[in-house]
PDB file of N, CA and C in Angstrom:
ATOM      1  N   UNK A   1       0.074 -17.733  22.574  1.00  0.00           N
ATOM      2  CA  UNK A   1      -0.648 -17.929  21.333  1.00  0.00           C
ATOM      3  C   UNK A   1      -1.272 -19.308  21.351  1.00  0.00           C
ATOM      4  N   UNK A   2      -2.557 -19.811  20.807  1.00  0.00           N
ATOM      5  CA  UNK A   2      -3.244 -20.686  20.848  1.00  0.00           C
ATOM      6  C   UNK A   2      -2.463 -21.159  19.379  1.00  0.00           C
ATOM      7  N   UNK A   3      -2.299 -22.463  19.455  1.00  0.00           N
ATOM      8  CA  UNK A   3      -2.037 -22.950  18.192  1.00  0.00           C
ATOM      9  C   UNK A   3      -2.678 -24.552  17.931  1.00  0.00           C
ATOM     10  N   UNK A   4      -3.186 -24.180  16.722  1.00  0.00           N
ATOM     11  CA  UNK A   4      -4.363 -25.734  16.336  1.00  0.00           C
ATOM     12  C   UNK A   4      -3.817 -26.143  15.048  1.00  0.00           C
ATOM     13  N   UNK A   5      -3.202 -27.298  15.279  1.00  0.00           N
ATOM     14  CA  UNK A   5      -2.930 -27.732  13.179  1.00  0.00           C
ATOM     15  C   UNK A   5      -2.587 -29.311  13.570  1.00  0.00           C
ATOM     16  N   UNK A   6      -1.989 -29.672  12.550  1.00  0.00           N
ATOM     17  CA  UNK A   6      -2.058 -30.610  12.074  1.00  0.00           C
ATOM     18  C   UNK A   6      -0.339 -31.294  12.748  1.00  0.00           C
ATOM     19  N   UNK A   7       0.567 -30.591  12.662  1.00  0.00           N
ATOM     20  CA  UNK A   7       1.773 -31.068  13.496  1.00  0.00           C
ATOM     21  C   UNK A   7       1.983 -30.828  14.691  1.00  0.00           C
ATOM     22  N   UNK A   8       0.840 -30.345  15.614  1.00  0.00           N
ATOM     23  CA  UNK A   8       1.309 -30.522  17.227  1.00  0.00           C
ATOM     24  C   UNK A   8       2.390 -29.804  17.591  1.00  0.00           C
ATOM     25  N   UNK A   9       3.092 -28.849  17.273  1.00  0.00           N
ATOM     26  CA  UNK A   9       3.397 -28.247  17.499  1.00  0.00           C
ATOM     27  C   UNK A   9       3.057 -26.951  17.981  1.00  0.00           C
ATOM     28  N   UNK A  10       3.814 -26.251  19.125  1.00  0.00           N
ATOM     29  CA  UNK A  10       3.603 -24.606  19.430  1.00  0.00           C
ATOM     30  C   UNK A  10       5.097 -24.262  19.150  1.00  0.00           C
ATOM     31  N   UNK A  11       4.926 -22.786  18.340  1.00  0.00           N
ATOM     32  CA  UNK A  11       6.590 -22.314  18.515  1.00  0.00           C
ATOM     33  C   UNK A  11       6.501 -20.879  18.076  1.00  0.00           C
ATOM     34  N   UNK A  12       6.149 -20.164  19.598  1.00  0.00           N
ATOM     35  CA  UNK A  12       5.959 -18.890  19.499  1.00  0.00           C
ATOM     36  C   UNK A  12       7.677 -18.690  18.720  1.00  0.00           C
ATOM     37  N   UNK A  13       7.384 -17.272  18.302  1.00  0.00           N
ATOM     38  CA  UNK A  13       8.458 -16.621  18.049  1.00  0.00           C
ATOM     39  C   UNK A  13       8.345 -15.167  17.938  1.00  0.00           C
ATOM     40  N   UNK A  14       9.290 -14.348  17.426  1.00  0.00           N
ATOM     41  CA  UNK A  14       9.499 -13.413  17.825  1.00  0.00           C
ATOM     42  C   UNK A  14       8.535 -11.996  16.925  1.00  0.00           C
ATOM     43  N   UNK A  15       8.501 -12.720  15.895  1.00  0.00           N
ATOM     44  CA  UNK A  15       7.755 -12.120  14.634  1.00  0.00           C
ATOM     45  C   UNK A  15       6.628 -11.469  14.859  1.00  0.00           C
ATOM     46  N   UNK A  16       6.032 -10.359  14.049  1.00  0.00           N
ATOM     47  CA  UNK A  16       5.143  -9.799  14.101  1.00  0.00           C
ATOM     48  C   UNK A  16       4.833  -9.366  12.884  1.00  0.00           C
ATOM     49  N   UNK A  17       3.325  -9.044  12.648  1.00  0.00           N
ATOM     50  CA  UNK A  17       3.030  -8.819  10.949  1.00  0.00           C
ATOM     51  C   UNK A  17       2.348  -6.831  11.127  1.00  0.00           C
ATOM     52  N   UNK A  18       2.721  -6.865  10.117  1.00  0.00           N
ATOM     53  CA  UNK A  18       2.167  -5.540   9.980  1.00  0.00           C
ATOM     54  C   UNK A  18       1.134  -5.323   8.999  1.00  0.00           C
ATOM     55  N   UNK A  19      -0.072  -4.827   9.065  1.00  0.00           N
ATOM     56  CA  UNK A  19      -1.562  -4.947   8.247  1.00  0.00           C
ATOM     57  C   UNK A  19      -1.450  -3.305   8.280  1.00  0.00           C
ATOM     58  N   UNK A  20      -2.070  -2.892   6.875  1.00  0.00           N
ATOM     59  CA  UNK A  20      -2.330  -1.106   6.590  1.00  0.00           C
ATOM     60  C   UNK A  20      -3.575  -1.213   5.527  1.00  0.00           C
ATOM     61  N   UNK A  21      -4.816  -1.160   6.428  1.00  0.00           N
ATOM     62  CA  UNK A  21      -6.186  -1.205   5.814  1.00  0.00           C
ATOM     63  C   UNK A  21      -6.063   0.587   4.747  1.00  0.00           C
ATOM     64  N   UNK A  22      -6.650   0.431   3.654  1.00  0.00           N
ATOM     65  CA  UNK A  22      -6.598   1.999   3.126  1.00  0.00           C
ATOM     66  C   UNK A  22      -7.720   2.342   2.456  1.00  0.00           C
ATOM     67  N   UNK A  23      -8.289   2.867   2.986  1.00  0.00           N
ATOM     68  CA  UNK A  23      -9.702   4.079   2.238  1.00  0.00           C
ATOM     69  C   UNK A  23      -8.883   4.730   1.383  1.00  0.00           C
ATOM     70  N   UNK A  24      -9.353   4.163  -0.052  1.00  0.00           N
ATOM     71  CA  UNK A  24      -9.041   5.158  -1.214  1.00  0.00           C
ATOM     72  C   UNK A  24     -10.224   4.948  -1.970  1.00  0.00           C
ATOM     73  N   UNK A  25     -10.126   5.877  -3.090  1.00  0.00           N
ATOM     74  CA  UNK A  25     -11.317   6.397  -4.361  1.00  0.00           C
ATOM     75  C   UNK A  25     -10.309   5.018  -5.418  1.00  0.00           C
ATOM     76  N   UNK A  26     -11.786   4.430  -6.070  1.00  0.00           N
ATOM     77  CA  UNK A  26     -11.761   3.330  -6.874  1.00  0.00           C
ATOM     78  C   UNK A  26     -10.663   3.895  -8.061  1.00  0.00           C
ATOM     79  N   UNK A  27     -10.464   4.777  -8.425  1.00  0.00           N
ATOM     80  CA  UNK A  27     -10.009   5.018  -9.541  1.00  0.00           C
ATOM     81  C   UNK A  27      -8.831   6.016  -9.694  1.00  0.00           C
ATOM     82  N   UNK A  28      -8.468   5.109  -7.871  1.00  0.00           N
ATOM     83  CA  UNK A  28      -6.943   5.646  -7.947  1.00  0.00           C
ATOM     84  C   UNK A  28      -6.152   3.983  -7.367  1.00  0.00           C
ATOM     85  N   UNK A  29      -6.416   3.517  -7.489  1.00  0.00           N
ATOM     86  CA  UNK A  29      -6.398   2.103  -6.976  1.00  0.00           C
ATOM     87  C   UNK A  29      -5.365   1.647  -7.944  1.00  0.00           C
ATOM     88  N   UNK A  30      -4.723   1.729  -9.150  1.00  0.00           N
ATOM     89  CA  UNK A  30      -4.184   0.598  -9.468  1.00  0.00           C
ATOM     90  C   UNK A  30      -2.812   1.894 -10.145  1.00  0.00           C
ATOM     91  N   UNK A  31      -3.160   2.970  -9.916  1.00  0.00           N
ATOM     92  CA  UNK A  31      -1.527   3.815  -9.670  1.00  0.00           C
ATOM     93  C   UNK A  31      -1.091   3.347  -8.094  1.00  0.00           C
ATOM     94  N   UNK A  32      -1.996   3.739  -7.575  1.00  0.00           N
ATOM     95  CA  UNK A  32      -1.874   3.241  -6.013  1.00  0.00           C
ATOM     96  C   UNK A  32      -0.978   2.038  -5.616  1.00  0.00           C
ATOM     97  N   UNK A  33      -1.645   1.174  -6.192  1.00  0.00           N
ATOM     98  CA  UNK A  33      -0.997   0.016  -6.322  1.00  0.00           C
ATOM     99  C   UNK A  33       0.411  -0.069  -6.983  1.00  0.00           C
ATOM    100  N   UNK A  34       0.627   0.308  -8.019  1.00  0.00           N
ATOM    101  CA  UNK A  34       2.003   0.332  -8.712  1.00  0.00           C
ATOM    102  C   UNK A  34       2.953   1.388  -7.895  1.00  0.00           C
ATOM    103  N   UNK A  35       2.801   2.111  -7.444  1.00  0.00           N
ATOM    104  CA  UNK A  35       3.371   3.062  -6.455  1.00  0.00           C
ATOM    105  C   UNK A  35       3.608   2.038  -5.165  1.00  0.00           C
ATOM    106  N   UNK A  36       2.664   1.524  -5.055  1.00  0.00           N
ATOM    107  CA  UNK A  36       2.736   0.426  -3.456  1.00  0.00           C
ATOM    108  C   UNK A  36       4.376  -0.227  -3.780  1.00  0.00           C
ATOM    109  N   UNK A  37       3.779  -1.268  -4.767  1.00  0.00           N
ATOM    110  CA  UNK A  37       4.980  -2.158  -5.355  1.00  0.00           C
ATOM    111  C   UNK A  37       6.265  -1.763  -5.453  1.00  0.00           C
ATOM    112  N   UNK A  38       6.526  -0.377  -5.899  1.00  0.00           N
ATOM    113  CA  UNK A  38       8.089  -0.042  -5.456  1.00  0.00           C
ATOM    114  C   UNK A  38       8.648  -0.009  -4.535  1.00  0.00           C
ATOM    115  N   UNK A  39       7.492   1.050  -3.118  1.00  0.00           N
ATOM    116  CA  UNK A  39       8.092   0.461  -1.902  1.00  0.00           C
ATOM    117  C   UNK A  39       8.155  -0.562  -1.247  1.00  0.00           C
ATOM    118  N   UNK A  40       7.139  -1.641  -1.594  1.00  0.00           N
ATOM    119  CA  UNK A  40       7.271  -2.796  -1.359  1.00  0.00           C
ATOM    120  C   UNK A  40       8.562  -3.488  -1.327  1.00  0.00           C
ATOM    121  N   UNK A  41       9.325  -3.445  -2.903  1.00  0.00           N
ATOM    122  CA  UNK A  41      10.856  -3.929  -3.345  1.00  0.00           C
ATOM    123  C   UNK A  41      11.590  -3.397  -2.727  1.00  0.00           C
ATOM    124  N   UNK A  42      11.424  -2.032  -2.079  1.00  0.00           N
ATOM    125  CA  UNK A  42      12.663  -1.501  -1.284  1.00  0.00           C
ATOM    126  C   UNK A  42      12.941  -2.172  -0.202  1.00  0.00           C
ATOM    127  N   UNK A  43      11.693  -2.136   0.228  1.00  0.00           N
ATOM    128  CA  UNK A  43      11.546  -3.048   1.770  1.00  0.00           C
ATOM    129  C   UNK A  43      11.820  -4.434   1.727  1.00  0.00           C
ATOM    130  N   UNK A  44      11.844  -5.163   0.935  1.00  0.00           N
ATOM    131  CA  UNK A  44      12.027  -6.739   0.524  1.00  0.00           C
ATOM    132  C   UNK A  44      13.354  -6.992   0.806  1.00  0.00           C
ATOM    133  N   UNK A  45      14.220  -5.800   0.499  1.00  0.00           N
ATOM    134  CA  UNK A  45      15.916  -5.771   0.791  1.00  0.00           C
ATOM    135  C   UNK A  45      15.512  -5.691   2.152  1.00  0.00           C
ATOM    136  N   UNK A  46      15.093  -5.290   3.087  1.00  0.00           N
ATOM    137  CA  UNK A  46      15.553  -4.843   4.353  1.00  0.00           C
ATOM    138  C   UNK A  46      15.375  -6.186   5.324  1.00  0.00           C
ATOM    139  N   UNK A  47      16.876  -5.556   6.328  1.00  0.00           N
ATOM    140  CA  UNK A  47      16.983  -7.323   7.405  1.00  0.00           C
ATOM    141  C   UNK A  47      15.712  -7.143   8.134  1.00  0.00           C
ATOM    142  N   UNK A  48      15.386  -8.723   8.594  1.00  0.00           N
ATOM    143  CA  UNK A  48      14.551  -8.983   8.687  1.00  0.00           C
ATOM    144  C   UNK A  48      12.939  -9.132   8.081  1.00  0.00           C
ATOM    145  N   UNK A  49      12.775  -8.992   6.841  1.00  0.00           N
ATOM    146  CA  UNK A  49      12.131  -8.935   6.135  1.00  0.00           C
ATOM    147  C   UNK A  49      11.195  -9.942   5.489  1.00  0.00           C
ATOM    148  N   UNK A  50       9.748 -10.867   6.025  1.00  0.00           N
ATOM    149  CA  UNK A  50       9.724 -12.219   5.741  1.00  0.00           C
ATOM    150  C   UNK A  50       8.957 -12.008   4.407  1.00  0.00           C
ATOM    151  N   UNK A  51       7.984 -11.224   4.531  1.00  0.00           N
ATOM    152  CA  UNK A  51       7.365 -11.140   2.940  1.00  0.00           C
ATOM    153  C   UNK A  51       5.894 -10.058   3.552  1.00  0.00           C
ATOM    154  N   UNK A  52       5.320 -10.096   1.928  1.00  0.00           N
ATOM    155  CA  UNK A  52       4.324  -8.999   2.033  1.00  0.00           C
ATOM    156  C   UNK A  52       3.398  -9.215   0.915  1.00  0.00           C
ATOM    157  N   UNK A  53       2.142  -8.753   0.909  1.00  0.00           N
ATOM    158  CA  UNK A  53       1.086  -8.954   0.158  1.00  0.00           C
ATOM    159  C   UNK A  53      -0.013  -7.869   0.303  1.00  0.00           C
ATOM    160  N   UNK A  54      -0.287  -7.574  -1.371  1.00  0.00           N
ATOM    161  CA  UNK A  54      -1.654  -6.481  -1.117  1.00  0.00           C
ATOM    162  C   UNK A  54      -2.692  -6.869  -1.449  1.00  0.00           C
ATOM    163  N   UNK A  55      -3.721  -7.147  -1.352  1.00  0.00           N
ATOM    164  CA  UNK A  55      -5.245  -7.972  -0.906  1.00  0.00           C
ATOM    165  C   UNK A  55      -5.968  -6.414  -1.455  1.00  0.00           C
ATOM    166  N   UNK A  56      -6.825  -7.044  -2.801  1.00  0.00           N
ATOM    167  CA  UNK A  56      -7.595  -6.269  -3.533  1.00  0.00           C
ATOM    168  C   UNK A  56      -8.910  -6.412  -3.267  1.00  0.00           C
ATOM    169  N   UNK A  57      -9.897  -5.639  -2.716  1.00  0.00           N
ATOM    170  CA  UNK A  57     -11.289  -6.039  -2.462  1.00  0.00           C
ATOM    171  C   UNK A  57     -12.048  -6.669  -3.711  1.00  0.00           C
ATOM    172  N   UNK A  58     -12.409  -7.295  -3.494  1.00  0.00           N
ATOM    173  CA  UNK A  58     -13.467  -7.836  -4.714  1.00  0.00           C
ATOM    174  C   UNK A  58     -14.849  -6.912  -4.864  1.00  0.00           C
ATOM    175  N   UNK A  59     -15.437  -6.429  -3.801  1.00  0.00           N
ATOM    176  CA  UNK A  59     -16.414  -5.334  -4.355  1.00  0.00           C
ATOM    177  C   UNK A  59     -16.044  -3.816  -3.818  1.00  0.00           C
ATOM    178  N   UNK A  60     -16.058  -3.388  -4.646  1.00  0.00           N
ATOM    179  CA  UNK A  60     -15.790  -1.812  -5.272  1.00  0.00           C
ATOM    180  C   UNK A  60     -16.762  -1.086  -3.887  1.00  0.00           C
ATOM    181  N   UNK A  61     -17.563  -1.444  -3.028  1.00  0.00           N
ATOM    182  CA  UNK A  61     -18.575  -0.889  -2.298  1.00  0.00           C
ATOM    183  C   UNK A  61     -17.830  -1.290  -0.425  1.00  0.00           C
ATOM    184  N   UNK A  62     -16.450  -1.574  -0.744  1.00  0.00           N
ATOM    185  CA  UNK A  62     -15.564  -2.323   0.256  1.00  0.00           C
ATOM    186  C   UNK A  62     -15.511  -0.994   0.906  1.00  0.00           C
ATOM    187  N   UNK A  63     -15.419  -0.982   2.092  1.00  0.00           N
ATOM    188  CA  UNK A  63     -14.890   0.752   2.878  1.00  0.00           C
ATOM    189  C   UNK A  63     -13.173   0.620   2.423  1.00  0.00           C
ATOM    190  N   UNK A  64     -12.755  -0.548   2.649  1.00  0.00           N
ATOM    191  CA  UNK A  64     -11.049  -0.828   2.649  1.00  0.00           C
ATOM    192  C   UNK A  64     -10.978  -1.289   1.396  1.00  0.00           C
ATOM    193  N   UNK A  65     -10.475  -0.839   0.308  1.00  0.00           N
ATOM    194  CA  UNK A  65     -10.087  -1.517  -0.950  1.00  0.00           C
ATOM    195  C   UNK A  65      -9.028  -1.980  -1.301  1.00  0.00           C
ATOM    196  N   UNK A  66      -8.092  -1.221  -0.153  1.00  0.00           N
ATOM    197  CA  UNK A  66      -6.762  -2.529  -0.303  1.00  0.00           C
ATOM    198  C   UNK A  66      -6.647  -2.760   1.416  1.00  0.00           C
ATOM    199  N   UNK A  67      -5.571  -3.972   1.480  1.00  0.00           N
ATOM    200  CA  UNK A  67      -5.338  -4.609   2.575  1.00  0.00           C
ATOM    201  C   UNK A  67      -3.700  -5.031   2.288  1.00  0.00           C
ATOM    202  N   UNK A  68      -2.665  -4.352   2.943  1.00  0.00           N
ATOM    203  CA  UNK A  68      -1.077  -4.997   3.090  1.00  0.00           C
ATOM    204  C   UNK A  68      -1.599  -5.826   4.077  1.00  0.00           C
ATOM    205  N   UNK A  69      -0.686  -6.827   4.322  1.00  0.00           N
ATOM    206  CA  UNK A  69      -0.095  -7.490   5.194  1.00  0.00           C
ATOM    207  C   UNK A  69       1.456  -7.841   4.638  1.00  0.00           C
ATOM    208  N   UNK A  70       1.961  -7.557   6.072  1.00  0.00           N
ATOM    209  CA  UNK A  70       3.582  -8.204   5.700  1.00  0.00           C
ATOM    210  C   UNK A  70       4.190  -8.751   7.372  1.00  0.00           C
ATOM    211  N   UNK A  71       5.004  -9.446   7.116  1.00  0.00           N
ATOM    212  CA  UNK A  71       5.219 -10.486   7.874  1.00  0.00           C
ATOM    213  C   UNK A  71       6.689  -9.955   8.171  1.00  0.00           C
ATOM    214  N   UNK A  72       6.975  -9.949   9.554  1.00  0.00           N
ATOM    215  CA  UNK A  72       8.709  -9.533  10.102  1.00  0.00           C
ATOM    216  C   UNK A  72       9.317 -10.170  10.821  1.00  0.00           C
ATOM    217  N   UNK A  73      10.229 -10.211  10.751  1.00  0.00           N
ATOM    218  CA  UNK A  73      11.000 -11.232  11.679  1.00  0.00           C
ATOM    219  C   UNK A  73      11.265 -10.518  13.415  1.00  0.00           C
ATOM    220  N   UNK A  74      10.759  -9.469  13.613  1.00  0.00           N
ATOM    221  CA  UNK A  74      10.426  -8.873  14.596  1.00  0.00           C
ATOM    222  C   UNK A  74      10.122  -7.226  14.399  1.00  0.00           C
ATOM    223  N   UNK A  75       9.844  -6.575  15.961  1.00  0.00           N
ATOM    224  CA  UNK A  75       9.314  -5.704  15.706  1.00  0.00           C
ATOM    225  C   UNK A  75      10.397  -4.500  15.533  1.00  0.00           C
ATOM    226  N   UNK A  76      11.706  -4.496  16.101  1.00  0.00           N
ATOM    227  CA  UNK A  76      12.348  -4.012  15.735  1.00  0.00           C
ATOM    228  C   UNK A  76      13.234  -3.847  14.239  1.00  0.00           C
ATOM    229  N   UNK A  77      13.340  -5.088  13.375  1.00  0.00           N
ATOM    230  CA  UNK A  77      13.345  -5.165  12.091  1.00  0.00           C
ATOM    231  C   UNK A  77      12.488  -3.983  10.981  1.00  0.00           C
ATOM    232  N   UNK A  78      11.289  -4.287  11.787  1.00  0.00           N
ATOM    233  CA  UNK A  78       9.732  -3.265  11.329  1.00  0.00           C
ATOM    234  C   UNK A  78      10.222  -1.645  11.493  1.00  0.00           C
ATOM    235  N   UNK A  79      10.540  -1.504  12.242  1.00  0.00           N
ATOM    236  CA  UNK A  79      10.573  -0.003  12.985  1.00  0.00           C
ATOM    237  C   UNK A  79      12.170   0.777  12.329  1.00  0.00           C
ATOM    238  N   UNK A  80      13.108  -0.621  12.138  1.00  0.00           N
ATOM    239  CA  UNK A  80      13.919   0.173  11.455  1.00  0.00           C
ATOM    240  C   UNK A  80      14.083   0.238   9.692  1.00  0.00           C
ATOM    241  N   UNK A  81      13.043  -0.726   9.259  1.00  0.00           N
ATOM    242  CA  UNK A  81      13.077  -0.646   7.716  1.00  0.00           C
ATOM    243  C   UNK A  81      11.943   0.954   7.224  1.00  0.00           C
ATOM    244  N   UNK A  82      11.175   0.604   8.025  1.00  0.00           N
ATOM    245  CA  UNK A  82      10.769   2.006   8.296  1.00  0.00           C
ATOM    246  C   UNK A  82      10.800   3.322   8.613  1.00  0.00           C
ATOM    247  N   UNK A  83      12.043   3.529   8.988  1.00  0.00           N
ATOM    248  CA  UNK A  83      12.579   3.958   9.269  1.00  0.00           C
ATOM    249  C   UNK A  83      13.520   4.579   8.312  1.00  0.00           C
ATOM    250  N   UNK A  84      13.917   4.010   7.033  1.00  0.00           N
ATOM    251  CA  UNK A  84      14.744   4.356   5.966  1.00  0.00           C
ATOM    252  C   UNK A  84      13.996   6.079   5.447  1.00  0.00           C
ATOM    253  N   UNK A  85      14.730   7.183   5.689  1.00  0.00           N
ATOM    254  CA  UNK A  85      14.533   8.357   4.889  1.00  0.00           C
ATOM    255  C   UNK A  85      13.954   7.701   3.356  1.00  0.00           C
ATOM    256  N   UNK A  86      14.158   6.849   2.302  1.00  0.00           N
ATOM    257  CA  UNK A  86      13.665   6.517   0.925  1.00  0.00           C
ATOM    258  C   UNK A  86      12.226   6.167   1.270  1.00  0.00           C
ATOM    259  N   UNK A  87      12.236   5.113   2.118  1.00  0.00           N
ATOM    260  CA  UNK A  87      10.957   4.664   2.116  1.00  0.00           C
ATOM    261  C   UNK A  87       9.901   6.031   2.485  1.00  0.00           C
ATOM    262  N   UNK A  88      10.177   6.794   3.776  1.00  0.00           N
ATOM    263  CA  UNK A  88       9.590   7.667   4.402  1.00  0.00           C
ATOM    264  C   UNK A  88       8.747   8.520   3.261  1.00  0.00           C
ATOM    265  N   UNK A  89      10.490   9.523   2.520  1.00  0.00           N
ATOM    266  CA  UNK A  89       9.763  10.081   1.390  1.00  0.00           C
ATOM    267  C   UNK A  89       8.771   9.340  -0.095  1.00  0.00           C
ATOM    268  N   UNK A  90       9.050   8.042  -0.372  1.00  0.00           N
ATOM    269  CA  UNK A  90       8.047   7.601  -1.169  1.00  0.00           C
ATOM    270  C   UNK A  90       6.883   7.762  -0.976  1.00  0.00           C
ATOM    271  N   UNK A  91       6.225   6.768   0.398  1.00  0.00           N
ATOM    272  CA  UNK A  91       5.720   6.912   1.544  1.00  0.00           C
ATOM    273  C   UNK A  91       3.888   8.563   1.339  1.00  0.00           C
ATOM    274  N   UNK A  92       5.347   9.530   1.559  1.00  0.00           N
ATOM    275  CA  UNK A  92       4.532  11.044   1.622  1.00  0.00           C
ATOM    276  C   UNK A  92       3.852  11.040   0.226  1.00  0.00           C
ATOM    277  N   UNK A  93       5.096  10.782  -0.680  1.00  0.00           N
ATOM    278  CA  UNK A  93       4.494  11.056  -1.935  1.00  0.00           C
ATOM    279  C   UNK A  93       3.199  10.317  -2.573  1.00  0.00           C
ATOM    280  N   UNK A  94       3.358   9.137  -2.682  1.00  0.00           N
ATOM    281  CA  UNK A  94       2.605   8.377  -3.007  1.00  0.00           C
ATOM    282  C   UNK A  94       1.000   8.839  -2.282  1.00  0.00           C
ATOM    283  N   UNK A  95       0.978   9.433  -1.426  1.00  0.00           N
ATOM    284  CA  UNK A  95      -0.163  10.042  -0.347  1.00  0.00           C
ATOM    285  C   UNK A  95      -0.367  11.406  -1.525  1.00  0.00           C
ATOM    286  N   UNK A  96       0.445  12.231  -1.080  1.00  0.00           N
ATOM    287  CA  UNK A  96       0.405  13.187  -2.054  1.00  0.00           C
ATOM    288  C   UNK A  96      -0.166  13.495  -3.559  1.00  0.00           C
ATOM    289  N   UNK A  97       0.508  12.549  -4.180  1.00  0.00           N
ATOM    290  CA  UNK A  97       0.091  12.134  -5.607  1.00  0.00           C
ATOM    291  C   UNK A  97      -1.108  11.891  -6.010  1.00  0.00           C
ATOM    292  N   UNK A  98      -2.207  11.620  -5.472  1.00  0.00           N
ATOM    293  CA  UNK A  98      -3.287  11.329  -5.402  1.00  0.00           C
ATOM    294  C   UNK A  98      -4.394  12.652  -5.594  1.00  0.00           C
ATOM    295  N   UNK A  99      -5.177  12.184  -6.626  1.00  0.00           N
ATOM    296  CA  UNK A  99      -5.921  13.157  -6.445  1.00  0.00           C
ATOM    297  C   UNK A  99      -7.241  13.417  -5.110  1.00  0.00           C
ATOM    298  N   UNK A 100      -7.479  12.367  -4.566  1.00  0.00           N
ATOM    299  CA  UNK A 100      -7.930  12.653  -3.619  1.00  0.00           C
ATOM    300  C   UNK A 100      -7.399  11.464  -2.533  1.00  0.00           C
ATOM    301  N   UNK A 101      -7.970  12.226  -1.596  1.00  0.00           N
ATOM    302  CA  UNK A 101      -7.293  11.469  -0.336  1.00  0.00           C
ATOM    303  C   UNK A 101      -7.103   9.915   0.391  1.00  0.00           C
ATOM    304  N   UNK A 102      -5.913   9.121   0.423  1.00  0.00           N
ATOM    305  CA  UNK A 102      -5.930   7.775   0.294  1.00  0.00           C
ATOM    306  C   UNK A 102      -5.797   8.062   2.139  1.00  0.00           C
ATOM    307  N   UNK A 103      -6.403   6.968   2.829  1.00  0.00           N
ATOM    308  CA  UNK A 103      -6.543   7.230   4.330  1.00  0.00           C
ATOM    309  C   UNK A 103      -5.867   5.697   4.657  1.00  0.00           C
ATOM    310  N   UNK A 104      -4.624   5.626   4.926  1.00  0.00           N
ATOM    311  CA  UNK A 104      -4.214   4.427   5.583  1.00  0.00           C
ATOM    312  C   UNK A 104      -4.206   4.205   7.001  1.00  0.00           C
ATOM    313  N   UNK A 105      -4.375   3.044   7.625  1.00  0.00           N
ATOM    314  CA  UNK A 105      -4.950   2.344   9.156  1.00  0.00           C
ATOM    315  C   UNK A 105      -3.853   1.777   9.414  1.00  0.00           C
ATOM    316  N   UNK A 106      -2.419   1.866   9.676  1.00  0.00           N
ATOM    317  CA  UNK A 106      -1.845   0.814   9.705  1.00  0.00           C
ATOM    318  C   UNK A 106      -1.560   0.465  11.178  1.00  0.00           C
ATOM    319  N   UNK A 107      -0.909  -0.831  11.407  1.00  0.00           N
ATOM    320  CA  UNK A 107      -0.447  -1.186  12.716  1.00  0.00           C
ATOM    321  C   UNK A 107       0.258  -2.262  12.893  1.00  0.00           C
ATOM    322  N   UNK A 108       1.229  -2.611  14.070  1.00  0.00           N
ATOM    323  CA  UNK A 108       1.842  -4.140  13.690  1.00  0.00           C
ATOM    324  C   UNK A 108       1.346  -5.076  14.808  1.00  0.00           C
ATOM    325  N   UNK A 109       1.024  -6.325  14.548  1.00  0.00           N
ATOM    326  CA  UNK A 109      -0.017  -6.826  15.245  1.00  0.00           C
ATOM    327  C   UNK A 109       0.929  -8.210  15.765  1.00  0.00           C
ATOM    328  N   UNK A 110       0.605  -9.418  16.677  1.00  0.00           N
ATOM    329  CA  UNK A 110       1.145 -10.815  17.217  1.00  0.00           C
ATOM    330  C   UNK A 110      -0.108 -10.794  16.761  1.00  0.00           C
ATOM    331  N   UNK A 111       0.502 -12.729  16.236  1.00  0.00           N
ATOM    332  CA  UNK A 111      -0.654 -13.435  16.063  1.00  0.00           C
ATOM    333  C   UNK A 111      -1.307 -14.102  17.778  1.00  0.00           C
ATOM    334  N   UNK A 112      -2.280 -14.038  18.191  1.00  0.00           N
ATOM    335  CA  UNK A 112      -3.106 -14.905  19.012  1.00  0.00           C
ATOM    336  C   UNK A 112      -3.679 -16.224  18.792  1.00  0.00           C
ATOM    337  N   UNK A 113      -3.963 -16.596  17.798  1.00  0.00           N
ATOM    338  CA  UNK A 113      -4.519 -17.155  17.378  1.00  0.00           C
ATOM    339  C   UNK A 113      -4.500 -18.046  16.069  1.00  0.00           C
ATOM    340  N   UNK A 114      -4.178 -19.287  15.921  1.00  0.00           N
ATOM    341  CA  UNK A 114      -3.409 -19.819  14.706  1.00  0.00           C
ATOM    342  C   UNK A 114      -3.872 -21.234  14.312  1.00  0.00           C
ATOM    343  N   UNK A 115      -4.767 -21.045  13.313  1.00  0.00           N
ATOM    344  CA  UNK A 115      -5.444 -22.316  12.472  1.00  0.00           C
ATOM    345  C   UNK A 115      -5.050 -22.760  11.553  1.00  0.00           C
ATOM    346  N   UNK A 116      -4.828 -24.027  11.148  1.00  0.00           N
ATOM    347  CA  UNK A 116      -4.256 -24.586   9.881  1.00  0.00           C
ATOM    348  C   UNK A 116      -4.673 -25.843   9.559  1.00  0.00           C
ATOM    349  N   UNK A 117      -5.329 -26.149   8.212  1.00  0.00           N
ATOM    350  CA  UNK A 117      -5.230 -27.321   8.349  1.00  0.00           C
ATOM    351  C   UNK A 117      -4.470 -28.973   8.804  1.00  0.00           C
ATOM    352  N   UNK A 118      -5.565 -29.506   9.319  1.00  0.00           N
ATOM    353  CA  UNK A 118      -5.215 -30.954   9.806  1.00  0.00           C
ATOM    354  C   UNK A 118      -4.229 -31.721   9.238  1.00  0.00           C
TER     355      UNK A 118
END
């Protein structure tokens, strides 16, 4: 990993973030969202768990209108909070529930690349 900031430091580690871009209809967006947020809290309990955030497009004409990112203390942490039967079935439902179709992108990614201010 390239790392540029302000303390001179490099200190890879083990962590990996997980991003889930989602094509949904504007005016399912903020059940969507409140549905997100529960599984979110489930997952907040789970080891390894560093944090998470949903990123609201500012124009409505966005292909992606929401954006997770969440942050893990590795990739196996990821694979087994995910892994929980609760989360799984929320998960379906929350897909389900919808009157039309929410299309999530997800994946878990290393950072390469790491800027911070001076």
């Amino acid at each position: 990993m390239t790392t540029e900031n302000g303390s001179g430091t490099d200190n890879p580690d083990s962590s990996v973030t997980f991003i889930n871009v989602f094509e949904i209809a504007a005016d399912e967006l903020d059940a969507f969202v409140e549905k997100w947020e529960q599984r979110a809290r489930l997952m907040r309990d789970k080891p390894g768990f560093i944090d998470s955030r949903m990123h609201r497009a500012r124009s409505s004409d966005s292909r992606f209108q929401l954006v997770n990112v969440s942050h893990w203390e590795s990739q196996e942490a990821w694979e087994a909070a995910t892994a929980d039967p609760d989360f799984a079935s929320r998960t379906r439902a929350a897909r389900e529930e919808t009157k039309q179709p929410v299309t999530p992108n997800p994946a878990v990614y290393d950072v390469v690349v790491e800027l911070t201010a001076p």
